[in-house]
N, C-alpha and C. Protein backbone atom coordinates (compact mmCIF):
# COMPACT_ATOMS: atom_id res chain seq x y z
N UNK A 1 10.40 -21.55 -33.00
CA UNK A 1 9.09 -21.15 -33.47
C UNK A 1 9.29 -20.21 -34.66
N UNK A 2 8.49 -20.49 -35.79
CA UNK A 2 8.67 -19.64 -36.88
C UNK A 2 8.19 -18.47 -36.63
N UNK A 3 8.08 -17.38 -37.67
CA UNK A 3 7.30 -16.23 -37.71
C UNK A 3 5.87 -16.08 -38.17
N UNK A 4 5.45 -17.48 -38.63
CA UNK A 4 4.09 -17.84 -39.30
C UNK A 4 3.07 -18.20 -37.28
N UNK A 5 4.21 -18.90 -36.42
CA UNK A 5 3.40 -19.40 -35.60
C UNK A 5 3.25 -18.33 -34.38
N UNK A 6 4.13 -17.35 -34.28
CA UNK A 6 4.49 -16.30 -33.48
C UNK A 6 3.00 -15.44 -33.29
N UNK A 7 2.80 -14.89 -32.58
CA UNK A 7 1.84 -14.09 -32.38
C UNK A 7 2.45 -12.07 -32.87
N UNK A 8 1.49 -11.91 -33.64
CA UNK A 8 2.40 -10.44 -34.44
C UNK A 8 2.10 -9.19 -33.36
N UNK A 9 3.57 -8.97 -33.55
CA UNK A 9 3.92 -7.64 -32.34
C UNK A 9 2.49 -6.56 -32.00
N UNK A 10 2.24 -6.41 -33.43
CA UNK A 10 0.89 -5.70 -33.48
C UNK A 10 -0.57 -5.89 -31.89
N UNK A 11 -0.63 -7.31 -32.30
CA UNK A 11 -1.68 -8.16 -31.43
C UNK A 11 -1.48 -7.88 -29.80
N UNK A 12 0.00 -7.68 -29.48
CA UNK A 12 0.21 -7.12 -28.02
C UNK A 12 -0.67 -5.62 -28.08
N UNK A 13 -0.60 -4.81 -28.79
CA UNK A 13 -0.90 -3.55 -28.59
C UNK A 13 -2.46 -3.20 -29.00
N UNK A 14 -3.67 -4.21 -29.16
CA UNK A 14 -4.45 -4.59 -28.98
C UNK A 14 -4.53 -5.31 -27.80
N UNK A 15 -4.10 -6.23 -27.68
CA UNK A 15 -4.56 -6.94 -25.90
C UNK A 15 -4.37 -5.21 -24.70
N UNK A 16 -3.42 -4.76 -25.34
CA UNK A 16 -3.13 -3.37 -24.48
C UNK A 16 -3.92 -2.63 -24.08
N UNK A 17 -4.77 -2.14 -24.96
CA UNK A 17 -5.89 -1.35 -25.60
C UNK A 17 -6.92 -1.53 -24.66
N UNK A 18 -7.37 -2.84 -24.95
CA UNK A 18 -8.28 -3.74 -23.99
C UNK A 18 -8.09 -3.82 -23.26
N UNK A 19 -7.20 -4.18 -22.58
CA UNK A 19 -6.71 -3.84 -20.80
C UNK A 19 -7.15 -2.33 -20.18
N UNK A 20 -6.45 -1.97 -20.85
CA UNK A 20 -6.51 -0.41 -20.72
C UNK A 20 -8.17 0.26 -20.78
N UNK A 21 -9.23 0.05 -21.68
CA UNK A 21 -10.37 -0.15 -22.02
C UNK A 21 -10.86 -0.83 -20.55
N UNK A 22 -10.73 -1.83 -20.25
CA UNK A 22 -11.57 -2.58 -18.66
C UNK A 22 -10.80 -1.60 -17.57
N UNK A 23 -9.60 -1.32 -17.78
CA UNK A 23 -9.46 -0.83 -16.12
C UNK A 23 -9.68 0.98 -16.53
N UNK A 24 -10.31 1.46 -17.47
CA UNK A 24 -11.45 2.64 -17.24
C UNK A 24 -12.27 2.41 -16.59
N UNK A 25 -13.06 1.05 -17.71
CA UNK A 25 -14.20 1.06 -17.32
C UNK A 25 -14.61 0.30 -15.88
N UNK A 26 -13.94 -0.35 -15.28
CA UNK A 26 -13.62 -0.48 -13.91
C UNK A 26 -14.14 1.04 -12.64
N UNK A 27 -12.73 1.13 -13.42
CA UNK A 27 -12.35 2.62 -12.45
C UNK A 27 -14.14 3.39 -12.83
N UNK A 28 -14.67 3.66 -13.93
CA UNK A 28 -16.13 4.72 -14.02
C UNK A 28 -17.32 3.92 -13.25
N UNK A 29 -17.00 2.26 -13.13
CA UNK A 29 -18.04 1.75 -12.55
C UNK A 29 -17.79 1.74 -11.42
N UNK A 30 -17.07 1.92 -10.28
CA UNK A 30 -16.87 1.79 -9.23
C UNK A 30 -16.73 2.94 -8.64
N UNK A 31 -16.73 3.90 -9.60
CA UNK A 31 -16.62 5.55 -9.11
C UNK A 31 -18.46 5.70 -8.79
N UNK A 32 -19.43 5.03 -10.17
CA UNK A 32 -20.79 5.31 -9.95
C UNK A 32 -21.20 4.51 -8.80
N UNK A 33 -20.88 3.65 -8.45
CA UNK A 33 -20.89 2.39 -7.00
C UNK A 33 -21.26 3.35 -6.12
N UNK A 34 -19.90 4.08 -5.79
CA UNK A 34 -19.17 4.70 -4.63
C UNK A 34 -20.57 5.63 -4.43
N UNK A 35 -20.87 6.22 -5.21
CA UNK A 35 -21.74 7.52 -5.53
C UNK A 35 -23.28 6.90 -4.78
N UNK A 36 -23.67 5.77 -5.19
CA UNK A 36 -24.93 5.86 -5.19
C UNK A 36 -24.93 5.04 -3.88
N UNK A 37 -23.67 4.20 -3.22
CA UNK A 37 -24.05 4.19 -2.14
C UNK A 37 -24.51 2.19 -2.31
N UNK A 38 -24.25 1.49 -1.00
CA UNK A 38 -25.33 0.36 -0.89
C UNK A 38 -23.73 -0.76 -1.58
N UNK A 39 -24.29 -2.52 -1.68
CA UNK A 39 -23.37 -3.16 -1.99
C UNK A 39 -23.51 -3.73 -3.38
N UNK A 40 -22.46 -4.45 -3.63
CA UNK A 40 -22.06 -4.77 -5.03
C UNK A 40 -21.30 -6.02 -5.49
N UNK A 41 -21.83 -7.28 -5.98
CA UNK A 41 -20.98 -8.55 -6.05
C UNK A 41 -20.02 -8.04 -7.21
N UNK A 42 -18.60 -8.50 -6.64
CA UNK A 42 -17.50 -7.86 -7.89
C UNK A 42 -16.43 -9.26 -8.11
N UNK A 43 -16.06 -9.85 -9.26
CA UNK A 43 -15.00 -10.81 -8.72
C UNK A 43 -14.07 -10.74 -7.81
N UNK A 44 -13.24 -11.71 -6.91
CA UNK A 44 -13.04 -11.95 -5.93
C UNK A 44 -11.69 -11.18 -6.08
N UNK A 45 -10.79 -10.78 -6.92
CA UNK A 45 -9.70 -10.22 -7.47
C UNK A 45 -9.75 -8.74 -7.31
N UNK A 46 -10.81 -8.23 -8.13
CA UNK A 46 -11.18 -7.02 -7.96
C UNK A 46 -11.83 -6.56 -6.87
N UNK A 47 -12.38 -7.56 -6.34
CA UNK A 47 -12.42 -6.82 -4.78
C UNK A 47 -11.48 -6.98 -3.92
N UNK A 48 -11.16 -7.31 -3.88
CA UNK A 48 -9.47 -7.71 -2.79
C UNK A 48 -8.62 -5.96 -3.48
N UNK A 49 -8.40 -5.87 -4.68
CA UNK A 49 -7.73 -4.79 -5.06
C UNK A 49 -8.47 -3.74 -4.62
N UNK A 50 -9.39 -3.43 -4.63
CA UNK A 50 -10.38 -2.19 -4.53
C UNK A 50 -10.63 -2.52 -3.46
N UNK A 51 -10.30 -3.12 -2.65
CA UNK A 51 -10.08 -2.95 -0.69
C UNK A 51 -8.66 -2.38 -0.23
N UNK A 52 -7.87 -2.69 -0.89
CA UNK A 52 -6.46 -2.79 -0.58
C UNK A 52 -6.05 -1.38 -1.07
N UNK A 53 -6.20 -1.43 -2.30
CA UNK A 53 -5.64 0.26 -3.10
C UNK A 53 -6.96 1.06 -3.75
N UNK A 54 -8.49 0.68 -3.58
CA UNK A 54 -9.20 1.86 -4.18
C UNK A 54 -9.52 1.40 -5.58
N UNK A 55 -10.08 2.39 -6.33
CA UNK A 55 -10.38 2.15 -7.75
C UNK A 55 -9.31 2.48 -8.40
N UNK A 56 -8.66 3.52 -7.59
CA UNK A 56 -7.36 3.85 -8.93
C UNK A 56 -6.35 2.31 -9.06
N UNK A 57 -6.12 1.81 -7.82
CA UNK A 57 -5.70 0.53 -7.51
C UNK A 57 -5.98 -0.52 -8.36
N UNK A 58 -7.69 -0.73 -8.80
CA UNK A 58 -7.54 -1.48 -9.83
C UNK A 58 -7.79 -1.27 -11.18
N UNK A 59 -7.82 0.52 -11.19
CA UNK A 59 -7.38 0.56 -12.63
C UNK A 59 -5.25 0.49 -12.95
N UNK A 60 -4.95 0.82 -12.01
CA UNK A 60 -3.57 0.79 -11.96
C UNK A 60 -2.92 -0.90 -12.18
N UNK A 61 -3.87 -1.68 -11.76
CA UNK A 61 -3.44 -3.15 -11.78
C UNK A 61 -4.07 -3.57 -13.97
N UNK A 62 -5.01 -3.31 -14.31
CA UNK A 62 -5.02 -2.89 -15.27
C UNK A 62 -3.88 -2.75 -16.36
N UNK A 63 -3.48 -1.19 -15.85
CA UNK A 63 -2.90 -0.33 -16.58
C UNK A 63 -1.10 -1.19 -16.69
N UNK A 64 -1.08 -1.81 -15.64
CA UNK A 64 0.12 -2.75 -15.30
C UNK A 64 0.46 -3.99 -16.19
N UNK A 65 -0.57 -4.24 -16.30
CA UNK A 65 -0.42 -5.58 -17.31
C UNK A 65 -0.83 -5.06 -18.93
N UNK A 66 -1.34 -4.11 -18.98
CA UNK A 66 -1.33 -3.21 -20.35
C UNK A 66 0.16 -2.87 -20.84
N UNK A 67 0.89 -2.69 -19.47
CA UNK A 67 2.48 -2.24 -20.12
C UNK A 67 2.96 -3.25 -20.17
N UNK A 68 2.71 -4.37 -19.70
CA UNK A 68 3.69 -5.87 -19.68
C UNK A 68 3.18 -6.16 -20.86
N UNK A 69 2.33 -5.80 -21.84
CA UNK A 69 1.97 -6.15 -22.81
C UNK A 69 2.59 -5.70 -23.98
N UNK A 70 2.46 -4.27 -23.65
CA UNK A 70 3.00 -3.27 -24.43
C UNK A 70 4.60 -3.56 -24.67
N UNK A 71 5.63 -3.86 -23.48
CA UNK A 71 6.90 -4.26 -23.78
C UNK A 71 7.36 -5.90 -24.00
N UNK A 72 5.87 -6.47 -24.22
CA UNK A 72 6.16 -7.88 -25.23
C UNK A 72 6.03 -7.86 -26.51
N UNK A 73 5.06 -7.17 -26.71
CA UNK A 73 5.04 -6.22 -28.35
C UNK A 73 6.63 -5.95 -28.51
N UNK A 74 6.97 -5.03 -27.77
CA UNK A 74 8.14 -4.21 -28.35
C UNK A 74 9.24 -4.89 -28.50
N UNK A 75 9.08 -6.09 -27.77
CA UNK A 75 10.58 -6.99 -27.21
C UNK A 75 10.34 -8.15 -28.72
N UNK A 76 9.21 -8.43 -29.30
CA UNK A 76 9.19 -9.38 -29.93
C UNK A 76 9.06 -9.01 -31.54
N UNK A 77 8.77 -7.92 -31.88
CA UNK A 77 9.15 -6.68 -33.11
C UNK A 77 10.56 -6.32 -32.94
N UNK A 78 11.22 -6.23 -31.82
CA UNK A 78 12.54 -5.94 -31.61
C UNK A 78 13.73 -7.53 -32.17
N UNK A 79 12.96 -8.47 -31.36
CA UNK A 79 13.79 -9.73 -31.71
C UNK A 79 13.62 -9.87 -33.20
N UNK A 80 12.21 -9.76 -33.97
CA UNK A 80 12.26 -9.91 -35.65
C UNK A 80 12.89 -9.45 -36.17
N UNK A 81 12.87 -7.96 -35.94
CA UNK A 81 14.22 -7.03 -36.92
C UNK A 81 14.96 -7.16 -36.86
N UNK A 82 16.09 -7.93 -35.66
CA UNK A 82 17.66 -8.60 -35.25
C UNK A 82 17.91 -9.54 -35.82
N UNK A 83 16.25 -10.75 -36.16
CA UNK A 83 16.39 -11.76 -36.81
C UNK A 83 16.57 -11.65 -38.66
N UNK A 84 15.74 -10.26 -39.07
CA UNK A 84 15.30 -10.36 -40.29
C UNK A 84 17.02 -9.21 -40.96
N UNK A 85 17.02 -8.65 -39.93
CA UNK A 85 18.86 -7.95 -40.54
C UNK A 85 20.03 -8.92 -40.56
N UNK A 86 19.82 -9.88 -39.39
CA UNK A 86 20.60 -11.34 -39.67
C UNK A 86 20.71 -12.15 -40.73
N UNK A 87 19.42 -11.99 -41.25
CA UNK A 87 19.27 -12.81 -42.35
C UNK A 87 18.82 -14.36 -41.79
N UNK A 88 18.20 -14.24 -40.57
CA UNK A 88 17.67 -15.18 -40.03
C UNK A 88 16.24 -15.36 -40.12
N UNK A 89 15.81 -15.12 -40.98
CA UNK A 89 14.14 -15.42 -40.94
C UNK A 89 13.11 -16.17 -40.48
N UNK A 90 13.40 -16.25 -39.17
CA UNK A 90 12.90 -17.58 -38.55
C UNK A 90 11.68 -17.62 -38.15
């Protein structure tokens, strides 16, 4: 795969952002839930997590795939510069 078809290291740390961004806003909506009391249809994912571990639980599940993101960014900015000091420009 060239470097034209690659997705740029950058773009991980945006998807990051955004991850990171929903499992706040997760975690503040389920904190106001908790508060006011009564029930709540939530996808079937996020409720299974927020039975199992809580809200921090699924901001932590979140925050988890924010870093798997974060070290595909880093791993694939890392492989370019090995490629582009090679003289491999691929």
């Amino acid at each position: 795969m060239s470097n034209s078809d690659a997705d740029p290291p950058w773009w991980y740390v945006v998807v990051a952002a955004l991850l990171l961004g929903a499992g706040g806003f997760f975690y503040w909506m389920l904190n106001a839930w908790e508060a006011e009391g009564g029930s709540r249809r939530l996808h079937w994912l996020i409720y299974l997590l927020y039975e199992a571990f809580g809200k921090r639980g699924v901001a932590a599940w979140f925050a988890a795939f924010a870093a798997v993101a974060l070290c595909l960014g880093w791993a694939e900015r890392k492989r370019r510069n090995s490629n582009e000091d090679n003289g491999n420009a691929s």
